[in-house]
N, C-alpha and C. Protein backbone atom coordinates (compact mmCIF):
# COMPACT_ATOMS: atom_id res chain seq x y z
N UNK A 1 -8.75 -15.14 10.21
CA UNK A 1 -9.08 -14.64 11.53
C UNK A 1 -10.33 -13.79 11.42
N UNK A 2 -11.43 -13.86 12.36
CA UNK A 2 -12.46 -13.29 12.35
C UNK A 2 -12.67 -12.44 13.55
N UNK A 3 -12.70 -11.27 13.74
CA UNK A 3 -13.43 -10.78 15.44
C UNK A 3 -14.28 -10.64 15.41
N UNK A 4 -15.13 -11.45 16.28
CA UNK A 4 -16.97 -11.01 16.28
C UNK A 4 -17.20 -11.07 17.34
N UNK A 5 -17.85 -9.51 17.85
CA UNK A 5 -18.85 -9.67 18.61
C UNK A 5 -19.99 -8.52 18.42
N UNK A 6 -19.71 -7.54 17.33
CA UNK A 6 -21.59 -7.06 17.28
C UNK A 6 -21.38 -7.67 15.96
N UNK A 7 -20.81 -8.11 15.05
CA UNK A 7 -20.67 -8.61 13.87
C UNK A 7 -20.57 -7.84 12.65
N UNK A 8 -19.82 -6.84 13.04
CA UNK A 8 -19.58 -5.72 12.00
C UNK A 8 -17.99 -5.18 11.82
N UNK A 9 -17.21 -6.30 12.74
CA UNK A 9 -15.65 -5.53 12.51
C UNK A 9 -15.06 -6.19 11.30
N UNK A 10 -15.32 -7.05 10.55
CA UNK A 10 -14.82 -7.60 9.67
C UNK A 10 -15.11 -6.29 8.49
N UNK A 11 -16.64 -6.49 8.58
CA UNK A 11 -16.83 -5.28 7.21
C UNK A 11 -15.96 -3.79 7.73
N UNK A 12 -16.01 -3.01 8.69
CA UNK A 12 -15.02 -2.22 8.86
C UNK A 12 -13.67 -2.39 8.43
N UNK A 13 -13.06 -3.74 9.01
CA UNK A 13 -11.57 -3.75 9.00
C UNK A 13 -12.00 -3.58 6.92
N UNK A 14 -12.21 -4.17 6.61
CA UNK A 14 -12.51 -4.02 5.19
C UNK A 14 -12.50 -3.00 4.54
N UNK A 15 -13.34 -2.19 4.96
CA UNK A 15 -13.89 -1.03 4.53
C UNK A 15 -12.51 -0.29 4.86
N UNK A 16 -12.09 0.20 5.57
CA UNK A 16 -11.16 0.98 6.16
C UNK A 16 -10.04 0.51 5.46
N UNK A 17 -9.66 -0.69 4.96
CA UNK A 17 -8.63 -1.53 4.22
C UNK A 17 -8.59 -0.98 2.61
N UNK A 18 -9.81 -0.72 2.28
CA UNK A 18 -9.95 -1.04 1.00
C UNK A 18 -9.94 0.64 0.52
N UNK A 19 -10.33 0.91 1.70
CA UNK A 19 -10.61 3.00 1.32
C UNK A 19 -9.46 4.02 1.69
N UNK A 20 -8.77 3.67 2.72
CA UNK A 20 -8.43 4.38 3.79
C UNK A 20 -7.31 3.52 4.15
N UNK A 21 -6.61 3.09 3.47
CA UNK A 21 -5.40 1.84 4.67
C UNK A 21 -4.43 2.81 4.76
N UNK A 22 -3.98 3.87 4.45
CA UNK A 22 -2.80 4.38 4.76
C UNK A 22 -3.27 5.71 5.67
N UNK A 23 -4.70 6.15 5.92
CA UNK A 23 -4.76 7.43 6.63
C UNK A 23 -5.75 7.24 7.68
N UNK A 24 -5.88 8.07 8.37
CA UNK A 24 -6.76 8.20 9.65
C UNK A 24 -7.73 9.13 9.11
N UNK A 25 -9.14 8.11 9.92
CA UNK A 25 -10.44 8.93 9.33
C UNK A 25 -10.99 9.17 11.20
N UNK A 26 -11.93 9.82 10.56
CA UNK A 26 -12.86 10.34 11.68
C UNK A 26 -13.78 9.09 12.17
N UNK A 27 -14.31 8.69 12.57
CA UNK A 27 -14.80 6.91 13.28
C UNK A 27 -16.37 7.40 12.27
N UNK A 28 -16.47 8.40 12.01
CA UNK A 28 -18.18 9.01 12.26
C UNK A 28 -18.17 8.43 10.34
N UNK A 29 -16.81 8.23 9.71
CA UNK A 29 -16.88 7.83 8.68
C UNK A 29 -17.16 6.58 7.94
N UNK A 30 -17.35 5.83 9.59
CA UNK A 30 -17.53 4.24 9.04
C UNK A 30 -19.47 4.45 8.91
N UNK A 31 -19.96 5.03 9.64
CA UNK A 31 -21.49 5.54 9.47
C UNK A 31 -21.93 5.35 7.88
N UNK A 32 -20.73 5.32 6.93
CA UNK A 32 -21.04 5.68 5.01
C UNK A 32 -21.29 3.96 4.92
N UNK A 33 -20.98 3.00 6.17
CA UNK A 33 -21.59 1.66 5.98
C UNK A 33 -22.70 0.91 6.81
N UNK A 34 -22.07 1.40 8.16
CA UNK A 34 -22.99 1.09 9.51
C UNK A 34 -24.05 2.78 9.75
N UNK A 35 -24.93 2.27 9.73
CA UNK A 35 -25.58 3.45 10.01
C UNK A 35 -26.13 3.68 11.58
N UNK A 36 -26.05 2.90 12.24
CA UNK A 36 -25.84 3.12 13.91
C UNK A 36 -24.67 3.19 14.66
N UNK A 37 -24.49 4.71 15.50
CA UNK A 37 -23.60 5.12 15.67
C UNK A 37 -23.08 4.89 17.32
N UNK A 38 -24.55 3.72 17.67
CA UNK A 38 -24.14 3.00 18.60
C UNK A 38 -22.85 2.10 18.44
N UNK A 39 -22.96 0.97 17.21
CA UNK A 39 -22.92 -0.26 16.27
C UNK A 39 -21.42 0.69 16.10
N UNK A 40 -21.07 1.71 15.48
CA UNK A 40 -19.85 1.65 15.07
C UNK A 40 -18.82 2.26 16.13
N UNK A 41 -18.95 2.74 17.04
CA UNK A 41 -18.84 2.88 18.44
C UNK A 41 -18.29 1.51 19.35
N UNK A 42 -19.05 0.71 19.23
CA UNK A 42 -18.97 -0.50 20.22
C UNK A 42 -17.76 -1.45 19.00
N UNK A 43 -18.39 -1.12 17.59
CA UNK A 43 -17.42 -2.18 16.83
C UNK A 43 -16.24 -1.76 17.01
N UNK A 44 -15.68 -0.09 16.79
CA UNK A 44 -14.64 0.64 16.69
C UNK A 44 -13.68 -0.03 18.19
N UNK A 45 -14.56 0.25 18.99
CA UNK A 45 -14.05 -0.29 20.93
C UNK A 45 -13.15 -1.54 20.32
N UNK A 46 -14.01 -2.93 19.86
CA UNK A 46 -13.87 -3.92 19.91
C UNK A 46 -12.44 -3.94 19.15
N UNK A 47 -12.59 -3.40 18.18
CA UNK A 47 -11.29 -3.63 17.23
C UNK A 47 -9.85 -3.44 17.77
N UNK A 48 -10.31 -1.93 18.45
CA UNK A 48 -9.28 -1.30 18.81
C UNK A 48 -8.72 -2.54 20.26
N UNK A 49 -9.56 -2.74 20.93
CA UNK A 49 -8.52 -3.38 21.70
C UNK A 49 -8.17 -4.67 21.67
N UNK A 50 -8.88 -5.64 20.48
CA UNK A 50 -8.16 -6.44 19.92
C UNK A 50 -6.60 -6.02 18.82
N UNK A 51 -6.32 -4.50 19.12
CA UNK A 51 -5.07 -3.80 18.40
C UNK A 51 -5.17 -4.07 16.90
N UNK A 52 -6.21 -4.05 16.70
CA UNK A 52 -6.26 -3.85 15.05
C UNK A 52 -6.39 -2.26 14.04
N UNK A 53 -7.10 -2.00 15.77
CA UNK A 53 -7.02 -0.40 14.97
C UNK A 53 -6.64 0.75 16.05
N UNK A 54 -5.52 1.79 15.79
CA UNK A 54 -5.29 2.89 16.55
C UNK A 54 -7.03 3.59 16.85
N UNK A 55 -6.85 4.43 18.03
CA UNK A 55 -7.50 5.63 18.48
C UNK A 55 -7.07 6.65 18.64
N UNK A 56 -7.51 7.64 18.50
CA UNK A 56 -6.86 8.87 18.91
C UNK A 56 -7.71 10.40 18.99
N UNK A 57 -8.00 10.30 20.31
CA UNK A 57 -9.50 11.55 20.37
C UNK A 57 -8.60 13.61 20.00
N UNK A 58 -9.16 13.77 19.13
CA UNK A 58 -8.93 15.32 18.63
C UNK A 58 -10.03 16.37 18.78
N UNK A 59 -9.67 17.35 19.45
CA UNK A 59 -10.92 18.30 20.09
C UNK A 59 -10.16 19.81 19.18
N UNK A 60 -10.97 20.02 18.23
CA UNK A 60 -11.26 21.04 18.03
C UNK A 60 -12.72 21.56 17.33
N UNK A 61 -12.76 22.21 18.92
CA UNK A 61 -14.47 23.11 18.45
C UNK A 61 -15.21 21.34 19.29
N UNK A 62 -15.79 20.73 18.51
CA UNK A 62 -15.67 19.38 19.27
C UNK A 62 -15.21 18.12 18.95
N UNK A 63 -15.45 17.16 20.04
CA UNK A 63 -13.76 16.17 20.10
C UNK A 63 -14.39 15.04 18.85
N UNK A 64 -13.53 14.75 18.24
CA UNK A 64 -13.73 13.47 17.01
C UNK A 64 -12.56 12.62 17.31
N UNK A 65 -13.25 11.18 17.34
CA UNK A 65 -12.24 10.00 17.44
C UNK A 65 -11.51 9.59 15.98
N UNK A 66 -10.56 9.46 16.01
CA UNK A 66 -9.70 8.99 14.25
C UNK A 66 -9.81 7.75 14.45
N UNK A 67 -9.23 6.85 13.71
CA UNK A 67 -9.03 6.06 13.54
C UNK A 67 -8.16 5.44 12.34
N UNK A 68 -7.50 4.92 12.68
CA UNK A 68 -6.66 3.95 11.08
C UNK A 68 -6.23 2.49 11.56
N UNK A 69 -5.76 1.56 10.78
CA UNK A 69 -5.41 0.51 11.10
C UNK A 69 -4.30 0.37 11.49
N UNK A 70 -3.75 -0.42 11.94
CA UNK A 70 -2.70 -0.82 12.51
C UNK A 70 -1.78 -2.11 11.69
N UNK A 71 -0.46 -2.15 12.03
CA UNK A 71 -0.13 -3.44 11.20
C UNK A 71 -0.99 -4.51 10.61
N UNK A 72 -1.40 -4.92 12.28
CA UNK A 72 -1.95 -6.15 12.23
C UNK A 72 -3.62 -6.31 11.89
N UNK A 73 -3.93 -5.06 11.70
CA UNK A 73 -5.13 -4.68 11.65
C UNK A 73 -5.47 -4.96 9.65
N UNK A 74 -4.16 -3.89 9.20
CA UNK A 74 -3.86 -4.57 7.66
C UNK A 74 -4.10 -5.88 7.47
N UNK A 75 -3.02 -6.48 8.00
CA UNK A 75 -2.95 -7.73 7.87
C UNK A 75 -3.79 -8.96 8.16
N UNK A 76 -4.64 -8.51 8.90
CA UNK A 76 -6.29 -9.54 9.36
C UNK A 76 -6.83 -8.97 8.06
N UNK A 77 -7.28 -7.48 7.66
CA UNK A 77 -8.31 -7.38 6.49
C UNK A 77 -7.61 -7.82 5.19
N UNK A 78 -6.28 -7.94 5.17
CA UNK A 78 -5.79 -8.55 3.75
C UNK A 78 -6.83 -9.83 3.95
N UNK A 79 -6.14 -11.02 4.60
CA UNK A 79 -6.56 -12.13 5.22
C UNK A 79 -7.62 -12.28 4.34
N UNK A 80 -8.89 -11.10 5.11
CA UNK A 80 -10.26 -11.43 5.18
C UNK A 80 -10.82 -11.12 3.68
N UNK A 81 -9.84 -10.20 3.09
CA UNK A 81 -9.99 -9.63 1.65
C UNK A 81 -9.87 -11.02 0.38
N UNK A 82 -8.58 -11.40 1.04
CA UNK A 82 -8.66 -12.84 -0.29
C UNK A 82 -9.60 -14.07 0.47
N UNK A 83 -9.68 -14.34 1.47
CA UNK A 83 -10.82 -15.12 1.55
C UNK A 83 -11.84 -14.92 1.50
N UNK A 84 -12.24 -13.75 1.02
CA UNK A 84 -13.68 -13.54 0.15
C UNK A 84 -13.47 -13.48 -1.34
N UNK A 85 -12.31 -13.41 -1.37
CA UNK A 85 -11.87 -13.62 -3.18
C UNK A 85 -11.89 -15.22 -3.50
N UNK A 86 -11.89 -15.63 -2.80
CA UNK A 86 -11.56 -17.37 -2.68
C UNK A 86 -13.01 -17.63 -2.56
N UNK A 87 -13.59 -17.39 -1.72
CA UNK A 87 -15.05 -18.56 -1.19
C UNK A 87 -15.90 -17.46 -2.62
N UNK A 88 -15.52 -16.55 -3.08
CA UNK A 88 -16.56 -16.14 -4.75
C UNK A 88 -16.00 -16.63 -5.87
N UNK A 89 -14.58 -17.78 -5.55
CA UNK A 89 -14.43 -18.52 -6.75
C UNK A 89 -13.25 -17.36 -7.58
N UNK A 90 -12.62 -16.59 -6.75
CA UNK A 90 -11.40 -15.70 -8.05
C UNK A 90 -10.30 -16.40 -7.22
N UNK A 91 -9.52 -16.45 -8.48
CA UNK A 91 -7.98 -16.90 -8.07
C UNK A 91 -7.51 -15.99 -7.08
N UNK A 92 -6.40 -16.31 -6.54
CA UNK A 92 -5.58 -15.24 -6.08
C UNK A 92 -4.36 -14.89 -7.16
N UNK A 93 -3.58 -13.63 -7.30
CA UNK A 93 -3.11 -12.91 -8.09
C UNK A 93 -1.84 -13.86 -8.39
N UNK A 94 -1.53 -13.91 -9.76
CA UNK A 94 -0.28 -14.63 -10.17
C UNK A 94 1.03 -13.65 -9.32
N UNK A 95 0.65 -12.34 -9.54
CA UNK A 95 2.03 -11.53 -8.14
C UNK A 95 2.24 -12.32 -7.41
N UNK A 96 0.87 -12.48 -6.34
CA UNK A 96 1.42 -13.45 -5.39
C UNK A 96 1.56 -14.57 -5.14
N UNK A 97 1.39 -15.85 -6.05
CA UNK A 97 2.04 -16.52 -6.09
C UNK A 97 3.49 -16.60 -6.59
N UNK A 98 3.84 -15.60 -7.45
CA UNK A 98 5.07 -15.51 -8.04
C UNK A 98 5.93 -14.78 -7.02
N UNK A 99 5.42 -14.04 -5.79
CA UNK A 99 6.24 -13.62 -4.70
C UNK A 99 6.64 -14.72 -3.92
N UNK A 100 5.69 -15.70 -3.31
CA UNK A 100 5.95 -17.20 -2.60
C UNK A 100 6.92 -17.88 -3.20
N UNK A 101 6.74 -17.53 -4.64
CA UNK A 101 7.77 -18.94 -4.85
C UNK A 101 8.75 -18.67 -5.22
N UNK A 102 9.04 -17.47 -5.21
CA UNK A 102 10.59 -16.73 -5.48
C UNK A 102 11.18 -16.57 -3.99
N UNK A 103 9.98 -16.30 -3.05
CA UNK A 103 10.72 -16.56 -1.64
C UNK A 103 11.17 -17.58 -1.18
N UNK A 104 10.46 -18.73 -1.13
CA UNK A 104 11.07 -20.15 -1.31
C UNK A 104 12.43 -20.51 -1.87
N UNK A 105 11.91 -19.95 -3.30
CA UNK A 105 13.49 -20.36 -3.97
C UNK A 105 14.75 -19.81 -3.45
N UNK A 106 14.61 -18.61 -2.41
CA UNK A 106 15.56 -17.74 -2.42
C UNK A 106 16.30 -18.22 -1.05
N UNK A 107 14.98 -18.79 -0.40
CA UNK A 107 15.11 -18.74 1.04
C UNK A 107 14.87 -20.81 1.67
N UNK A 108 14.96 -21.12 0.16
CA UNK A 108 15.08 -22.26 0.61
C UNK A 108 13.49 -23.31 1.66
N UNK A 109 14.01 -24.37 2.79
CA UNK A 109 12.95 -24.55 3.30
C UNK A 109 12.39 -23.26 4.20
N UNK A 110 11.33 -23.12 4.70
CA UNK A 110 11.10 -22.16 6.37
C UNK A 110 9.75 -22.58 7.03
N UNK A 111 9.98 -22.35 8.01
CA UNK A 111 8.46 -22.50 9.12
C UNK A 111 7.34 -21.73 8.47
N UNK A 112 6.30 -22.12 8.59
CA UNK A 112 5.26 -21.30 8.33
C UNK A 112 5.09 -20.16 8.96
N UNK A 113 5.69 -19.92 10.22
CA UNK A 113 5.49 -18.81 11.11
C UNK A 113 6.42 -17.61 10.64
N UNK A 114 7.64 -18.14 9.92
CA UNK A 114 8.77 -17.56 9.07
C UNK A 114 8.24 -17.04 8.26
N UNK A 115 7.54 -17.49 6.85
CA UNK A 115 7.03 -17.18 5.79
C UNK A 115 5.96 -16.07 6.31
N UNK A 116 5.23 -16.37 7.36
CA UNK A 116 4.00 -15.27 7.42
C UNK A 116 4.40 -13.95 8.83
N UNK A 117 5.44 -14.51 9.17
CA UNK A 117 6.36 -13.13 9.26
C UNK A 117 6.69 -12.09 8.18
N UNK A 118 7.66 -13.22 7.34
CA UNK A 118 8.05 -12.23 6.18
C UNK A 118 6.91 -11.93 4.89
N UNK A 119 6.07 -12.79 4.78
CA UNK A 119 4.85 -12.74 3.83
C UNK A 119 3.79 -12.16 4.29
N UNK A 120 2.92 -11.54 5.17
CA UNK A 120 1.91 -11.00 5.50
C UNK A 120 0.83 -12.03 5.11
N UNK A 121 -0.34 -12.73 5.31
CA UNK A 121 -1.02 -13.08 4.80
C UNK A 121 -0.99 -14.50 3.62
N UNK A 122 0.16 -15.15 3.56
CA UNK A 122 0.29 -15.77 2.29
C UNK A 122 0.07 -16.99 2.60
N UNK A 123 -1.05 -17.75 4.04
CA UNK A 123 -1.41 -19.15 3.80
C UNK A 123 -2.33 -19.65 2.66
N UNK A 124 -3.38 -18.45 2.75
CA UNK A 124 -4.36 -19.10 1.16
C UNK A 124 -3.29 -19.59 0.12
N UNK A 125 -2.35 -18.30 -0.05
CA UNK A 125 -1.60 -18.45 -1.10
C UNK A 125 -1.03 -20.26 -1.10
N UNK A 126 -0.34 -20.46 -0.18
CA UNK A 126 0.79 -21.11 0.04
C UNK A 126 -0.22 -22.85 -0.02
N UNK A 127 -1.34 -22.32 0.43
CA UNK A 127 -2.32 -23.77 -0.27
C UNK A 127 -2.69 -23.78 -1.27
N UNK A 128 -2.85 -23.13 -1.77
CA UNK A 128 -3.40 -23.20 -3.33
C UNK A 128 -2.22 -23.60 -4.06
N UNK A 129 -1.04 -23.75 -3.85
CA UNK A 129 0.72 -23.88 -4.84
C UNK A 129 0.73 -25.07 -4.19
N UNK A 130 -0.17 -25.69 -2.97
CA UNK A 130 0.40 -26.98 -2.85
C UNK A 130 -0.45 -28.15 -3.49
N UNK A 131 -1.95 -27.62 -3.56
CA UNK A 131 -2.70 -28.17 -4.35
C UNK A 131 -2.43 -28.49 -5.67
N UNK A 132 -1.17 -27.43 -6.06
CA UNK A 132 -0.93 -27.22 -7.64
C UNK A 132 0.42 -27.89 -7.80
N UNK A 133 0.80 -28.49 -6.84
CA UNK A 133 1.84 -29.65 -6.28
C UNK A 133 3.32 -28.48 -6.95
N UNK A 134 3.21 -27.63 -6.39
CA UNK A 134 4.45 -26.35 -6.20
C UNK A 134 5.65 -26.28 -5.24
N UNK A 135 4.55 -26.63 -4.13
CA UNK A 135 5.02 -26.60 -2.43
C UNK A 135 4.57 -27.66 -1.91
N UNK A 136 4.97 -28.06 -1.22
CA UNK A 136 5.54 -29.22 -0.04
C UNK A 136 5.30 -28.91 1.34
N UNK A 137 4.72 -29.47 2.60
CA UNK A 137 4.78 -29.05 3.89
C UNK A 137 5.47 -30.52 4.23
N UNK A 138 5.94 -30.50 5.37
CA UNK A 138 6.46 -31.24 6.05
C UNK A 138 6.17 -30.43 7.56
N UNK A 139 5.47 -31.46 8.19
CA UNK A 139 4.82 -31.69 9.93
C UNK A 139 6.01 -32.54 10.54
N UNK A 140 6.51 -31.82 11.75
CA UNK A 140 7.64 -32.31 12.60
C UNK A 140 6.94 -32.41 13.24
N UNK A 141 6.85 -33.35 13.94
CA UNK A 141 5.68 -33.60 15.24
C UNK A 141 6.39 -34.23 16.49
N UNK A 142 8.05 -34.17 16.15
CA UNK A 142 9.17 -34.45 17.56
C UNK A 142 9.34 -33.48 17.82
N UNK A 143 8.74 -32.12 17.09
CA UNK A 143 8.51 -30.56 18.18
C UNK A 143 7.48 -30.59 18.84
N UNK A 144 7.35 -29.71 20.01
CA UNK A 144 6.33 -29.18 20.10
C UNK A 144 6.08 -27.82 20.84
N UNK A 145 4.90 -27.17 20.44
CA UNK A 145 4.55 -27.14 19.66
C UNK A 145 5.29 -28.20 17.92
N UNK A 146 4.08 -28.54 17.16
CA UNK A 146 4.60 -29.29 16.15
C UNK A 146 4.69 -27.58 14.84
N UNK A 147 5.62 -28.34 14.27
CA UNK A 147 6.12 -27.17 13.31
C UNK A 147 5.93 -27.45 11.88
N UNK A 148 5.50 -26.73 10.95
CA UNK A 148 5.22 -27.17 9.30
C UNK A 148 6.17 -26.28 8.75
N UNK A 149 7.08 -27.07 7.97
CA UNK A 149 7.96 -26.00 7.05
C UNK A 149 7.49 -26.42 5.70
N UNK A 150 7.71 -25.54 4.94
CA UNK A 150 7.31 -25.56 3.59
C UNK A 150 8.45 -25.11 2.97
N UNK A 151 8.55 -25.77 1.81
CA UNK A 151 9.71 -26.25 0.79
C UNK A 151 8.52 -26.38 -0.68
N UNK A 152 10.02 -25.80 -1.90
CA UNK A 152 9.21 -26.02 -3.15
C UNK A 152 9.37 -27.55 -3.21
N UNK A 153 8.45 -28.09 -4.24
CA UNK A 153 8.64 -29.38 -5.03
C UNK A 153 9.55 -29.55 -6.25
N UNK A 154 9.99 -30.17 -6.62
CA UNK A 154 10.58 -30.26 -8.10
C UNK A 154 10.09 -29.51 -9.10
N UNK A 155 8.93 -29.01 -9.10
CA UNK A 155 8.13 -28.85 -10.15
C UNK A 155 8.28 -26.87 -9.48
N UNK A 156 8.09 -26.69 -8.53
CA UNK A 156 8.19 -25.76 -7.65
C UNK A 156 9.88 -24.86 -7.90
N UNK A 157 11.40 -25.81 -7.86
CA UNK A 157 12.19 -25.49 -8.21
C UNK A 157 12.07 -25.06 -9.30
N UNK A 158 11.75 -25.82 -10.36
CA UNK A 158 11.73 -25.11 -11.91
C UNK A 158 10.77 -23.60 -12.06
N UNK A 159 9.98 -23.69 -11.48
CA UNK A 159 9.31 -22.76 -11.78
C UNK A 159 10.57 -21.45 -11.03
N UNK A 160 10.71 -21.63 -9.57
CA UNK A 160 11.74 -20.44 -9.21
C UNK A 160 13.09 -20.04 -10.07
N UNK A 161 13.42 -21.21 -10.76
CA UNK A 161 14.16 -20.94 -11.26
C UNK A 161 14.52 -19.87 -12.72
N UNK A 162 13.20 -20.19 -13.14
CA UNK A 162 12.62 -19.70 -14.28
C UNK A 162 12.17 -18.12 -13.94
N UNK A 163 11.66 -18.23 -12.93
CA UNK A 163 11.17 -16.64 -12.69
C UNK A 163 12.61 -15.87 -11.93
N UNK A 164 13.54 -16.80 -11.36
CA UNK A 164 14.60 -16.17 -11.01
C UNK A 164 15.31 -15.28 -12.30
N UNK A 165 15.45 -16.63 -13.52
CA UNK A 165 16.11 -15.68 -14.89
C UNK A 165 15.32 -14.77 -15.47
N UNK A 166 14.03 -14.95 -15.29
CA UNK A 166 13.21 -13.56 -15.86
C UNK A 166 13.85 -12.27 -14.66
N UNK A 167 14.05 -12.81 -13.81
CA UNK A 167 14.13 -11.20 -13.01
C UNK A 167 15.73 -10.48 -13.76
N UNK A 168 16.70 -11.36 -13.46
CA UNK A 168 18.07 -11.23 -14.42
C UNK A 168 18.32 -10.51 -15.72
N UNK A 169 16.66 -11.12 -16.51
CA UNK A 169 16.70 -10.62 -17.48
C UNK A 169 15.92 -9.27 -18.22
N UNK A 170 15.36 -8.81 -16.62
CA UNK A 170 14.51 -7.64 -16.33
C UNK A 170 15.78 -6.36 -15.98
N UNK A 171 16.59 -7.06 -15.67
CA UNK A 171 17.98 -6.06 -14.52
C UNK A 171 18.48 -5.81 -15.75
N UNK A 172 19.04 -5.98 -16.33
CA UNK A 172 20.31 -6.11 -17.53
C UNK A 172 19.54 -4.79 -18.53
């Protein structure tokens, strides 16, 4: 997912992701990237009411806007974080593939809308394990909306299974 319209909320949601994801800054702090305070003003607007990022004006002595992200605000700059890890050619993290496919195993087939409920972010993931013939989609197209559930492969079982007894053998 991308929001553009002065073409600077991506690098914010970023920036703010990568520095700051758990606290509220002053807006005047995104300036340490955008140096027009028009530009981070109008981007800050944009974000916020696409609900990616809280506001919240504080007046003491004089008024400063905060800012932090929001769920979904996380969850677009994860997004935007591994698909710049992807299009510069780095894997994505064996964690998370080893989180997908322990969810799978655990949880059997599910909708994609299921998985990225409970997964935040995990379509790159969830293509790259199918490329690696892990995972399976299956397109119902007597829904509609049409629906893709994803299921491990044979090759996909073994592997959950395997990381299931490593966890067993992590507990003990």
């Amino acid at each position: 997912m991308s929001i553009k319209k002065s073409g600077y909320e991506d690098e914010i949601l970023k920036f703010i992701y990568t520095n700051y994801q758990d606290v509220e800054i002053p807006m005047t702090k995104l300036q340490d990237i955008i140096t027009s305070y028009y530009t981070v003003t109008s981007s800050a607007g944009s974000l916020y009411e696409s609900g990616l990022v809280n506001k919240r004006e504080v007046v003491s002595g004089r008024k400063t806007i905060m800012i932090s992200l929001t769920k979904k605000g996380r969850e677009v700059a994860e997004q935007l974080k591994r698909a710049e890890a992807i299009s510069q050619g780095r894997k994505l993290s064996s964690t998370e593939r080893y989180a997908v496919i322990l969810y799978l195993y655990r949880n059997g087939s599910k909708n994609l809308k299921e998985i990225n409920e409970d997964l935040p972010g995990s379509t790159e993931i969830l293509r790259e394990l199918e490329k690696l013939n892990v995972v399976k989609q299956e397109i119902k197209s007597s829904k509609y909306p049409q629906e893709t559930t994803l299921s491990l492969t044979e090759k996909g079982m073994e592997i959950g299974l395997r990381f299931e007894e490593l966890e067993r053998m992590m507990e003990e």
